[in-house]
PDB file of N, CA and C in Angstrom:
ATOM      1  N   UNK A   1      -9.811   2.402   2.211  1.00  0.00           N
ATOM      2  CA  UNK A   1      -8.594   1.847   1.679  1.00  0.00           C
ATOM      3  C   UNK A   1      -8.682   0.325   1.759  1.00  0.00           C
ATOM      4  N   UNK A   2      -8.185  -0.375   0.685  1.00  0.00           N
ATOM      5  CA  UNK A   2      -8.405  -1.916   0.516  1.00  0.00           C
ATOM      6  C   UNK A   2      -7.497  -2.254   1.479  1.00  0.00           C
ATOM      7  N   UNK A   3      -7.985  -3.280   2.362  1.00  0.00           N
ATOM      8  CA  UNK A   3      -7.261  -3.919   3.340  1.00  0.00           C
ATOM      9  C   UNK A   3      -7.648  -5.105   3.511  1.00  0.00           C
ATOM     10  N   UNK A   4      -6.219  -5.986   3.632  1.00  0.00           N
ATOM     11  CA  UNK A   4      -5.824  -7.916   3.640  1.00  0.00           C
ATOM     12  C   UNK A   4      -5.299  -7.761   5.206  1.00  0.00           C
ATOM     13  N   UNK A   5      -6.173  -8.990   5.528  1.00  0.00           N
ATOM     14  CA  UNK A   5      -5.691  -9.654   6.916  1.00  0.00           C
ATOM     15  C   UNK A   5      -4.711 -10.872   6.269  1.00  0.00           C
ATOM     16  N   UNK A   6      -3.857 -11.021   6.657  1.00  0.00           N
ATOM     17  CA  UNK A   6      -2.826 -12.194   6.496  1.00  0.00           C
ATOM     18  C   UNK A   6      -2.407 -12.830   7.428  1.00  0.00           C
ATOM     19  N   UNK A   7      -2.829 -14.546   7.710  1.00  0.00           N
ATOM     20  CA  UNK A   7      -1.867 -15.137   8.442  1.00  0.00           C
ATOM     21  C   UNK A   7      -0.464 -15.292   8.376  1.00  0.00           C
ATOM     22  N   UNK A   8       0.240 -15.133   9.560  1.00  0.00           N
ATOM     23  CA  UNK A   8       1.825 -14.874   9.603  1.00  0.00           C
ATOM     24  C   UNK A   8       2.740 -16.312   9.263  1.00  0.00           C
ATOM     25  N   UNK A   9       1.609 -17.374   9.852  1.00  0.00           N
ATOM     26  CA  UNK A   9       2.355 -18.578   9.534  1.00  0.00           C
ATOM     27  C   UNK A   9       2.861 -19.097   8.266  1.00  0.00           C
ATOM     28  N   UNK A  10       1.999 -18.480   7.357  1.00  0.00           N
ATOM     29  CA  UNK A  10       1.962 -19.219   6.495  1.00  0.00           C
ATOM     30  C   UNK A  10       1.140 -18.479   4.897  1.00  0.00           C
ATOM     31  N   UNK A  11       1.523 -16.941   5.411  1.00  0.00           N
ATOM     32  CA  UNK A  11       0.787 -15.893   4.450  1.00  0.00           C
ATOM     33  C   UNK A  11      -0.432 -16.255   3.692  1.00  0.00           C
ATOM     34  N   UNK A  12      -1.734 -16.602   4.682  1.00  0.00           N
ATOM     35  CA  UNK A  12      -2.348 -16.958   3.775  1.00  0.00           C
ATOM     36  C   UNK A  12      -3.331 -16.098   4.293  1.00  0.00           C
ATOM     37  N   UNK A  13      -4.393 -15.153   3.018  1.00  0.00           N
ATOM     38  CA  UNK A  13      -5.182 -14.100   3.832  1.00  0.00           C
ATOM     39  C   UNK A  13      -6.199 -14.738   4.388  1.00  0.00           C
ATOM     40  N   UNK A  14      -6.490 -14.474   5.272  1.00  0.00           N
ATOM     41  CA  UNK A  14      -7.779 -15.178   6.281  1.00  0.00           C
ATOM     42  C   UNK A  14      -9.069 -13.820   5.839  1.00  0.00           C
ATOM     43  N   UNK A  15      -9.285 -12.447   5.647  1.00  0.00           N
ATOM     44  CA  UNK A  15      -9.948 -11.716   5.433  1.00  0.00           C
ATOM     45  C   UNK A  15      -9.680 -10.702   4.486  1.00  0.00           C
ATOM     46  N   UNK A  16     -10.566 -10.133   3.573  1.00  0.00           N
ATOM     47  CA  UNK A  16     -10.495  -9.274   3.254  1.00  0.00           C
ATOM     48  C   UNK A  16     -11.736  -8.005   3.359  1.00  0.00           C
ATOM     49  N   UNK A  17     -11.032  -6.216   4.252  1.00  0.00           N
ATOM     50  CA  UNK A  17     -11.486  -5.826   4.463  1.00  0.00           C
ATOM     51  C   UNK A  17     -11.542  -4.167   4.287  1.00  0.00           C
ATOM     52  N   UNK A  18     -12.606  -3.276   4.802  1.00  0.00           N
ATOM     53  CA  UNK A  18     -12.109  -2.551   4.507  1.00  0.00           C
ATOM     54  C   UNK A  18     -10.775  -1.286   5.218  1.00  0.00           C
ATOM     55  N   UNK A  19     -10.944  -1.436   6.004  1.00  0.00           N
ATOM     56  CA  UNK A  19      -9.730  -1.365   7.666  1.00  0.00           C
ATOM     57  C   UNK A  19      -9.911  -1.897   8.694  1.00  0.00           C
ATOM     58  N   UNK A  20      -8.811  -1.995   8.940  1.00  0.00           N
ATOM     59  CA  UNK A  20      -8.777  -2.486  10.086  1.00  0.00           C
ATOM     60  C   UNK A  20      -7.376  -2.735  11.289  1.00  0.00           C
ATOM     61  N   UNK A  21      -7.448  -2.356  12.377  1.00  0.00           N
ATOM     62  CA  UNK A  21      -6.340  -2.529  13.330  1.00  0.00           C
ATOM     63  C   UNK A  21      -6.771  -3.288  14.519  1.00  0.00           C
ATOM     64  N   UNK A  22      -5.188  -3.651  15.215  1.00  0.00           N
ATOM     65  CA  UNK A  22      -5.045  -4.043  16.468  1.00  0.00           C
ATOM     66  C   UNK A  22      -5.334  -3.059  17.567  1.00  0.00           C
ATOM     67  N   UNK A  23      -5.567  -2.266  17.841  1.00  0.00           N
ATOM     68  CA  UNK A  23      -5.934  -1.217  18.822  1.00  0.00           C
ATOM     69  C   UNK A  23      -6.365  -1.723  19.912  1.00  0.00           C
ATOM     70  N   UNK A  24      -7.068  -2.442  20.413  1.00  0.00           N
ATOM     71  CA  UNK A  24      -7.524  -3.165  21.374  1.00  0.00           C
ATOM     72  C   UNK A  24      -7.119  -4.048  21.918  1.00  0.00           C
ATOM     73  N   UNK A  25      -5.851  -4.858  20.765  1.00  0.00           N
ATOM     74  CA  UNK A  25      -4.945  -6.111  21.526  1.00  0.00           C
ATOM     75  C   UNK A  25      -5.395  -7.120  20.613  1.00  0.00           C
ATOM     76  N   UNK A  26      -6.270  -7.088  19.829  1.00  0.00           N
ATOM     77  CA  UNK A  26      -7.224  -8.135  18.967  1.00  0.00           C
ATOM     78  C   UNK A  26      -7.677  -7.458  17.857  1.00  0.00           C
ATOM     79  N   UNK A  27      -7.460  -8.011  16.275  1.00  0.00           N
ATOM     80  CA  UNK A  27      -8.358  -7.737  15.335  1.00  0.00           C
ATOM     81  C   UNK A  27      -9.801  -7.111  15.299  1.00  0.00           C
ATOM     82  N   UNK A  28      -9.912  -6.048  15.305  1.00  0.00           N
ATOM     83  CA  UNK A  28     -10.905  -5.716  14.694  1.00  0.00           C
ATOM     84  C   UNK A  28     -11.050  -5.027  13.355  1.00  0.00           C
ATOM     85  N   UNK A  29     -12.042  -5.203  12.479  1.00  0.00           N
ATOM     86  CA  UNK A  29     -11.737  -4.700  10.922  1.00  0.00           C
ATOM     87  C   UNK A  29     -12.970  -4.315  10.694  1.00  0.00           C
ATOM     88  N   UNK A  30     -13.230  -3.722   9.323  1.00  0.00           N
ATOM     89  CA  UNK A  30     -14.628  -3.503   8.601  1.00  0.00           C
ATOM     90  C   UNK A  30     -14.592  -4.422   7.592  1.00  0.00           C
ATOM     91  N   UNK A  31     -15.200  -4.408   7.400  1.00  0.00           N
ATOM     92  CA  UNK A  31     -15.961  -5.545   6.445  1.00  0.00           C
ATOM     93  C   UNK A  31     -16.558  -4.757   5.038  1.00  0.00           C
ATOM     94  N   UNK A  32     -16.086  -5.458   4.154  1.00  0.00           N
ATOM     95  CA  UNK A  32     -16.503  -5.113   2.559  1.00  0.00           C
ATOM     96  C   UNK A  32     -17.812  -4.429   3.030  1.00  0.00           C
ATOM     97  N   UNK A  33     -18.273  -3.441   2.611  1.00  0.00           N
ATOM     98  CA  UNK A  33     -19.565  -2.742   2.328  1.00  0.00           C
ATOM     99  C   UNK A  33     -20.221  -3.019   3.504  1.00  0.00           C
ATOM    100  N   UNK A  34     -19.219  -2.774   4.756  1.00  0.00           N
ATOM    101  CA  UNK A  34     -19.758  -2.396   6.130  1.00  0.00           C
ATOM    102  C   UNK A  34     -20.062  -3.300   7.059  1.00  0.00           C
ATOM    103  N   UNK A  35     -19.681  -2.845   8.478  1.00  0.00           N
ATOM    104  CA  UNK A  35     -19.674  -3.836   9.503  1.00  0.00           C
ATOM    105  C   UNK A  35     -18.964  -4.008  10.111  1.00  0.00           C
ATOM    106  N   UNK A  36     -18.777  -4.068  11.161  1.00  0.00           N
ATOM    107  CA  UNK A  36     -17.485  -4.138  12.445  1.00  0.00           C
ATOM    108  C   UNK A  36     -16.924  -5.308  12.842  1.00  0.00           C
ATOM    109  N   UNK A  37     -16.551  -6.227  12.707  1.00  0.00           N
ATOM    110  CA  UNK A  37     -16.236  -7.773  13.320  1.00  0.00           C
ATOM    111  C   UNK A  37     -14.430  -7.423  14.478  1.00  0.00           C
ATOM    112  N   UNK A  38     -15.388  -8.165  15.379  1.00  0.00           N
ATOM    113  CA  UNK A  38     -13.930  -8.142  16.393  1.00  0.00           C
ATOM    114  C   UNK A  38     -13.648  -9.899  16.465  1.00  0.00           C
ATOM    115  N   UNK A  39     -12.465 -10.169  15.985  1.00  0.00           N
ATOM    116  CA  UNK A  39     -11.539 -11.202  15.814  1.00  0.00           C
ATOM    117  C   UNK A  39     -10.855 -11.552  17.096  1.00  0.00           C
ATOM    118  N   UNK A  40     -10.969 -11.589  18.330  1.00  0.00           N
ATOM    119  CA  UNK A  40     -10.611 -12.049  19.268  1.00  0.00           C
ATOM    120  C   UNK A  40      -8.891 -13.010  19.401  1.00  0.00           C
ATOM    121  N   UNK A  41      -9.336 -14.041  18.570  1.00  0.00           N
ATOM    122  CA  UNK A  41      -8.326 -14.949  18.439  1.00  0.00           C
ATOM    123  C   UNK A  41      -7.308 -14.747  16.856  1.00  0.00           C
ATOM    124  N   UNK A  42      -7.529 -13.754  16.390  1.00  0.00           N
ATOM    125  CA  UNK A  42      -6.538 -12.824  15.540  1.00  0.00           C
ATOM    126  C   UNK A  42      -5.607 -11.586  16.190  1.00  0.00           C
ATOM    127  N   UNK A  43      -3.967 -11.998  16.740  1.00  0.00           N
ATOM    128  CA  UNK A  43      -4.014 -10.562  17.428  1.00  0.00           C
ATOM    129  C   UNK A  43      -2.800 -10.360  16.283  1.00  0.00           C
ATOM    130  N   UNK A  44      -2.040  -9.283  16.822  1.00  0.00           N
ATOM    131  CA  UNK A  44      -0.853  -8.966  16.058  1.00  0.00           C
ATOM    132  C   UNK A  44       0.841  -9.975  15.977  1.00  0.00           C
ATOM    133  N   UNK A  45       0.107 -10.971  16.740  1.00  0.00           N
ATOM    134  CA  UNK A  45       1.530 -12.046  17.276  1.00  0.00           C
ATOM    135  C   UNK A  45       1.226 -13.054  16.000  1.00  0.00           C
ATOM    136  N   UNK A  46       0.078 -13.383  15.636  1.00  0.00           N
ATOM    137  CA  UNK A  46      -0.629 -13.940  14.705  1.00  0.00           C
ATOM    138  C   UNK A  46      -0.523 -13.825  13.295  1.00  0.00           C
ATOM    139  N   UNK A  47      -1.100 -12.494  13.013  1.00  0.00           N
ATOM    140  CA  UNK A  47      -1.603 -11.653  12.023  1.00  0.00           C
ATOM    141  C   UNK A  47      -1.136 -10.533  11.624  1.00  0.00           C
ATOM    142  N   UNK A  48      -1.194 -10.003  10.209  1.00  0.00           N
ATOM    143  CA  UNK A  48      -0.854  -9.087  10.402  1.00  0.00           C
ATOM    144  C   UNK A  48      -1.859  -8.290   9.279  1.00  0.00           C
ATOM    145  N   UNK A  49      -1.788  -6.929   9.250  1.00  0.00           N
ATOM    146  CA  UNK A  49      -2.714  -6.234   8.544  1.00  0.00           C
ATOM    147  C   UNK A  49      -1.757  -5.498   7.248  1.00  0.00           C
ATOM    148  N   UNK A  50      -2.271  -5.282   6.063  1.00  0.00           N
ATOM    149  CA  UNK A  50      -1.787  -4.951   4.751  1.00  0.00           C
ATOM    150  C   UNK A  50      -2.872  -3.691   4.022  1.00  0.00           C
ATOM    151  N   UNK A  51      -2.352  -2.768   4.335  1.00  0.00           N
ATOM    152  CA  UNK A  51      -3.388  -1.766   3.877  1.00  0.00           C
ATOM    153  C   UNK A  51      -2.625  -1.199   2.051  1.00  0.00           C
ATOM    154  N   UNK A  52      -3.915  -0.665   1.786  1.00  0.00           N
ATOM    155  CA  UNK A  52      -3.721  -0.092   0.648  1.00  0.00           C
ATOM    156  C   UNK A  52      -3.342  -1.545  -0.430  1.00  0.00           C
ATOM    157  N   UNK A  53      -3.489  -1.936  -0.356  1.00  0.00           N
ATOM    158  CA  UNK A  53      -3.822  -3.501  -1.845  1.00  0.00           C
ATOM    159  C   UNK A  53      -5.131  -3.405  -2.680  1.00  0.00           C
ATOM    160  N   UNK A  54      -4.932  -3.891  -3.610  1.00  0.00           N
ATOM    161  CA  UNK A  54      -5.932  -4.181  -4.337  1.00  0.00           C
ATOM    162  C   UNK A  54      -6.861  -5.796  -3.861  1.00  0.00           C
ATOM    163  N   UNK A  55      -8.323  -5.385  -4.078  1.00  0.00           N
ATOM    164  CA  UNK A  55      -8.416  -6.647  -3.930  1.00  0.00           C
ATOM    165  C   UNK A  55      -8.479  -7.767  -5.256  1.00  0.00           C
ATOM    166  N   UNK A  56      -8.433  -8.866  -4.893  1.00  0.00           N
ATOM    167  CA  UNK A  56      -8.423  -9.534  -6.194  1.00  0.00           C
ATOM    168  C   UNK A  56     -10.145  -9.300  -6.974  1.00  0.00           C
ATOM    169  N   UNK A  57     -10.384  -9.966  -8.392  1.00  0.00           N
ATOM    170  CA  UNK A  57     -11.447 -10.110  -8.518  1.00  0.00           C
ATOM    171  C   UNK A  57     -12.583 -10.916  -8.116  1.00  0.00           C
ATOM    172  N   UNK A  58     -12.094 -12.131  -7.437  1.00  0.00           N
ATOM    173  CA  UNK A  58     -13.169 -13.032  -6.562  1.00  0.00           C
ATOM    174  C   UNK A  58     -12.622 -13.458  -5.355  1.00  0.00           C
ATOM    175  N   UNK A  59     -12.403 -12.728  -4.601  1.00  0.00           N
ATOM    176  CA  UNK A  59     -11.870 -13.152  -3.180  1.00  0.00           C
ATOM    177  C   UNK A  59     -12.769 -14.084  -2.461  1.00  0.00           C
ATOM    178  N   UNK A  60     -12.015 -15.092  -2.319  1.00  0.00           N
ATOM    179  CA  UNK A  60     -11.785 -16.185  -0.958  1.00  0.00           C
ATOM    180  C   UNK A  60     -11.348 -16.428   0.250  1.00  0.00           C
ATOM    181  N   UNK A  61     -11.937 -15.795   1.340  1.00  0.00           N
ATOM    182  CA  UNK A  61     -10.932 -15.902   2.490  1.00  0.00           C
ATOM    183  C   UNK A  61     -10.131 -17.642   2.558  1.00  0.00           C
ATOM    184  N   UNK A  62      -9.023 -17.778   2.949  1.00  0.00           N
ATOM    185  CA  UNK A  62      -8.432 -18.742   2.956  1.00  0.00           C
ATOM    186  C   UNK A  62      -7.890 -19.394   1.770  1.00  0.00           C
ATOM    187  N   UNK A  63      -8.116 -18.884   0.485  1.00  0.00           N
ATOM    188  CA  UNK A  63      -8.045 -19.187  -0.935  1.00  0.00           C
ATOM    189  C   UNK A  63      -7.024 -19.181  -0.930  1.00  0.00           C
ATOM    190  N   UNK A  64      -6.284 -17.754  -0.797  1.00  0.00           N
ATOM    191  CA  UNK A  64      -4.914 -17.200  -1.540  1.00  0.00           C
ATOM    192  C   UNK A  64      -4.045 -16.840  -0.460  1.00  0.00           C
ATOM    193  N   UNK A  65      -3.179 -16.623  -1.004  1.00  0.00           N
ATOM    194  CA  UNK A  65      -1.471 -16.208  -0.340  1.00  0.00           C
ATOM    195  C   UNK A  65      -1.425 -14.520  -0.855  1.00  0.00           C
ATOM    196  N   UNK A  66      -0.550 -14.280  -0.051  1.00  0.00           N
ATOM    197  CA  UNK A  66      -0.169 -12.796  -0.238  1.00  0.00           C
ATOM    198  C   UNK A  66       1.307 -12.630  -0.394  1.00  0.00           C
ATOM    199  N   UNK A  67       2.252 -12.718  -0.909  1.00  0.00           N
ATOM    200  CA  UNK A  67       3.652 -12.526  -0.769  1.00  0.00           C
ATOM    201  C   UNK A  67       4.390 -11.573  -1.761  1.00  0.00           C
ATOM    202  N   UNK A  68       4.866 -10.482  -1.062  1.00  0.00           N
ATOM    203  CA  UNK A  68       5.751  -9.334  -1.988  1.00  0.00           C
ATOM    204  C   UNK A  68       4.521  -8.854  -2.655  1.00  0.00           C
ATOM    205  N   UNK A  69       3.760  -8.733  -2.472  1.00  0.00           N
ATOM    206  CA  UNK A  69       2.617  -8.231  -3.462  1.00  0.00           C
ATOM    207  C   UNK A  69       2.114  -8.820  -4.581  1.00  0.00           C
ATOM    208  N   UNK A  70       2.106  -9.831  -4.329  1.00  0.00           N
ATOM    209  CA  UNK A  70       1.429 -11.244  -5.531  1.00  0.00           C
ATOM    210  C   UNK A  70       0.145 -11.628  -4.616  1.00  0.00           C
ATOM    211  N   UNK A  71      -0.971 -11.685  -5.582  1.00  0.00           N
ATOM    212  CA  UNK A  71      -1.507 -12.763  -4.827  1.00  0.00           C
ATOM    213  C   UNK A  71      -1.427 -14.451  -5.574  1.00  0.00           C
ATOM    214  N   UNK A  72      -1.458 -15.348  -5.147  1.00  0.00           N
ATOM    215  CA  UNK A  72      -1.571 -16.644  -5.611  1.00  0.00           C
ATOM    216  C   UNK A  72      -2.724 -17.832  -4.871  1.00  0.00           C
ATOM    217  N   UNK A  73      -3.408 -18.239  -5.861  1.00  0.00           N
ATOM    218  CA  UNK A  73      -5.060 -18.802  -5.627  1.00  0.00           C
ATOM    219  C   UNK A  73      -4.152 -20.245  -4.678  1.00  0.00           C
ATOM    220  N   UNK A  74      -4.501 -20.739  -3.940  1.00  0.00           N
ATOM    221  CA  UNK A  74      -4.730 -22.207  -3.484  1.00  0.00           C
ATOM    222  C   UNK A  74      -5.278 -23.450  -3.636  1.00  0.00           C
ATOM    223  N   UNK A  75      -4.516 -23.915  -4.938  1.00  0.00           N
ATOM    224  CA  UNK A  75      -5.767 -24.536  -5.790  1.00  0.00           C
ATOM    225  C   UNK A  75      -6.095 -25.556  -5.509  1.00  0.00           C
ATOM    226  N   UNK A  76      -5.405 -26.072  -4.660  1.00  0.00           N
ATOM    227  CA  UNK A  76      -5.633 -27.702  -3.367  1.00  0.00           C
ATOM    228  C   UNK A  76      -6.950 -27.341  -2.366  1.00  0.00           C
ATOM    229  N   UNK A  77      -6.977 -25.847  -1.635  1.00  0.00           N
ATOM    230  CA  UNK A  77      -7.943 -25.646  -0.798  1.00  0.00           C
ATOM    231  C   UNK A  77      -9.235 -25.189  -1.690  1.00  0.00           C
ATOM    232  N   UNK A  78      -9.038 -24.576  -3.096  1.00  0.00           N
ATOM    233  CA  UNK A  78     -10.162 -24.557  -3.940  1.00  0.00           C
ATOM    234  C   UNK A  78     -10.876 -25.422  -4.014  1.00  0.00           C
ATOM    235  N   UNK A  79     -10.077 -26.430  -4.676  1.00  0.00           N
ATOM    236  CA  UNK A  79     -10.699 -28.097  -4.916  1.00  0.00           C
ATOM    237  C   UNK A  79     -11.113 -28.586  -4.008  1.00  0.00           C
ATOM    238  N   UNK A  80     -10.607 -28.792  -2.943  1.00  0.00           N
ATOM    239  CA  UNK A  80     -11.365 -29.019  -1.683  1.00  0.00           C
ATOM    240  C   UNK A  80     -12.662 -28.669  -0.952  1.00  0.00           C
ATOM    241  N   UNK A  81     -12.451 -27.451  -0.959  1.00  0.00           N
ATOM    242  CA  UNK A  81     -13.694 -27.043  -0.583  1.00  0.00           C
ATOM    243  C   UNK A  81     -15.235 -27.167  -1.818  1.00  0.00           C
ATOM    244  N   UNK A  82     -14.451 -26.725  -3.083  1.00  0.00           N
ATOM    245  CA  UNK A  82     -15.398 -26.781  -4.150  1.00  0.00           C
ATOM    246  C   UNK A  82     -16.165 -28.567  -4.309  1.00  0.00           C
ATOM    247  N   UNK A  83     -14.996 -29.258  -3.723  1.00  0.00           N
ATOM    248  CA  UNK A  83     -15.689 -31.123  -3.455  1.00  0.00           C
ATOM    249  C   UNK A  83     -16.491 -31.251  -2.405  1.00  0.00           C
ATOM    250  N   UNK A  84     -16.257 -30.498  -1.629  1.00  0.00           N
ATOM    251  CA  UNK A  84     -17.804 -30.379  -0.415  1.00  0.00           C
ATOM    252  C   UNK A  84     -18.758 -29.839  -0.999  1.00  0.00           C
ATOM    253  N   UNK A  85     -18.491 -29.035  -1.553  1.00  0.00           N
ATOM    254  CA  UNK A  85     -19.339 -27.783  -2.079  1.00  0.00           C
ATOM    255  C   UNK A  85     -20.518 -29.115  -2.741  1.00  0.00           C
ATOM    256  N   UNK A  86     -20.090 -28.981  -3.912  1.00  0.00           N
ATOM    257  CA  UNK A  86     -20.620 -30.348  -4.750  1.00  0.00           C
ATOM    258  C   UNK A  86     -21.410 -31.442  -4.066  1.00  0.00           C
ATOM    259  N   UNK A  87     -20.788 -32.070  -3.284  1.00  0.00           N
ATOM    260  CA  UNK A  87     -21.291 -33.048  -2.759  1.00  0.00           C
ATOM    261  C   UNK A  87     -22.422 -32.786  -1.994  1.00  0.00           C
ATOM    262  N   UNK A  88     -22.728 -31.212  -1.782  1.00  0.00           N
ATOM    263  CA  UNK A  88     -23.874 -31.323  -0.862  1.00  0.00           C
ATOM    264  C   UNK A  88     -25.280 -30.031  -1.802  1.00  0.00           C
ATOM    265  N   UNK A  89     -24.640 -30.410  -3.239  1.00  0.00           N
ATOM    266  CA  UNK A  89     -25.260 -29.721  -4.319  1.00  0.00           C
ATOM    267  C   UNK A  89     -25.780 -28.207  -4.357  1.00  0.00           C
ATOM    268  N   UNK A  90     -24.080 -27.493  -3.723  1.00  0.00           N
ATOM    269  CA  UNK A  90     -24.106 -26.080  -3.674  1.00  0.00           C
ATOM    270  C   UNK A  90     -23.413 -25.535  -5.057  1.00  0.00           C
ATOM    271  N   UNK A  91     -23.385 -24.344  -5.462  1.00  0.00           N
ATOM    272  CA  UNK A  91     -22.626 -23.884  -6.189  1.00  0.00           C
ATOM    273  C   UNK A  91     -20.626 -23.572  -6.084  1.00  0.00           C
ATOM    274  N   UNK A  92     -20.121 -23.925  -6.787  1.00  0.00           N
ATOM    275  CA  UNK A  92     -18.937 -23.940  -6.443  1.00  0.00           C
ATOM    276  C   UNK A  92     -18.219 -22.938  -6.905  1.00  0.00           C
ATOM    277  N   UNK A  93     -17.241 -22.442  -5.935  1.00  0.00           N
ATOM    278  CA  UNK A  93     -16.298 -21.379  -5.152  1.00  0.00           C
ATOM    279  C   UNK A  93     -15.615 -20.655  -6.599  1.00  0.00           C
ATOM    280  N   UNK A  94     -15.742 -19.720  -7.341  1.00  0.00           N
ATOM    281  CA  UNK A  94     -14.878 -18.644  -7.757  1.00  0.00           C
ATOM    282  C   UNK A  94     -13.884 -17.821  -7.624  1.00  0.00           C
ATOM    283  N   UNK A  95     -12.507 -18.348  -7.527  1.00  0.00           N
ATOM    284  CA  UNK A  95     -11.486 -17.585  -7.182  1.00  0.00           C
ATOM    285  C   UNK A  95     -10.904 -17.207  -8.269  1.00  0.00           C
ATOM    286  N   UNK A  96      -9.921 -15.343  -8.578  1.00  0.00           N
ATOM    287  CA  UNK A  96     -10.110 -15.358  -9.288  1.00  0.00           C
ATOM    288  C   UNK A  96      -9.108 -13.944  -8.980  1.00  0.00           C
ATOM    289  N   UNK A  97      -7.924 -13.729  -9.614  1.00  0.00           N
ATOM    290  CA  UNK A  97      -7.108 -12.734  -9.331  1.00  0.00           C
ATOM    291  C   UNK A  97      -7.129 -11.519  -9.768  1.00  0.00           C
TER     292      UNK A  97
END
């Protein structure tokens, strides 16, 4: 089942995965096409988990917002990052709903 990690502050998804819970007191999730990551400094006071979503078509952790079931790109942190990106003559970031 498609599953969004979302920061609480400020709804912005920090991961996208394929489940994942607090069970332990701390994030742990799967990871797109496998893998376990434990998030330590992600707990449920923080974060929160969104199961069953779609994911977008070019996900960005930190890209987008999640609200009411919209997603919306971040096009200040796009540009941003895509100007590092550049400057150090990488390919630049595809976000993409």
């Amino acid at each position: 089942m498609p599953t969004i990690i979302r920061r609480k502050a400020d709804n912005v998804v920090t991961n996208f995965a394929e489940s994942a819970s607090f069970g332990t007191g701390v994030l742990v999730f799967t990871k797109i096409g496998g893998g376990e990551v434990v998030a330590p400094k992600k707990t449920s006071s923080t974060h929160e988990i969104i199961d069953d979503v779609t994911h977008p078509a070019k996900p960005w952790a930190f890209c987008l917002t999640y609200i009411d079931g919209t997603y919306t790109i971040l096009t200040d942190v796009v540009d941003a990052m895509n100007e590092t990106l550049t400057s150090n003559n990488r390919p630049e970031l595809e976000v993409e709903i």
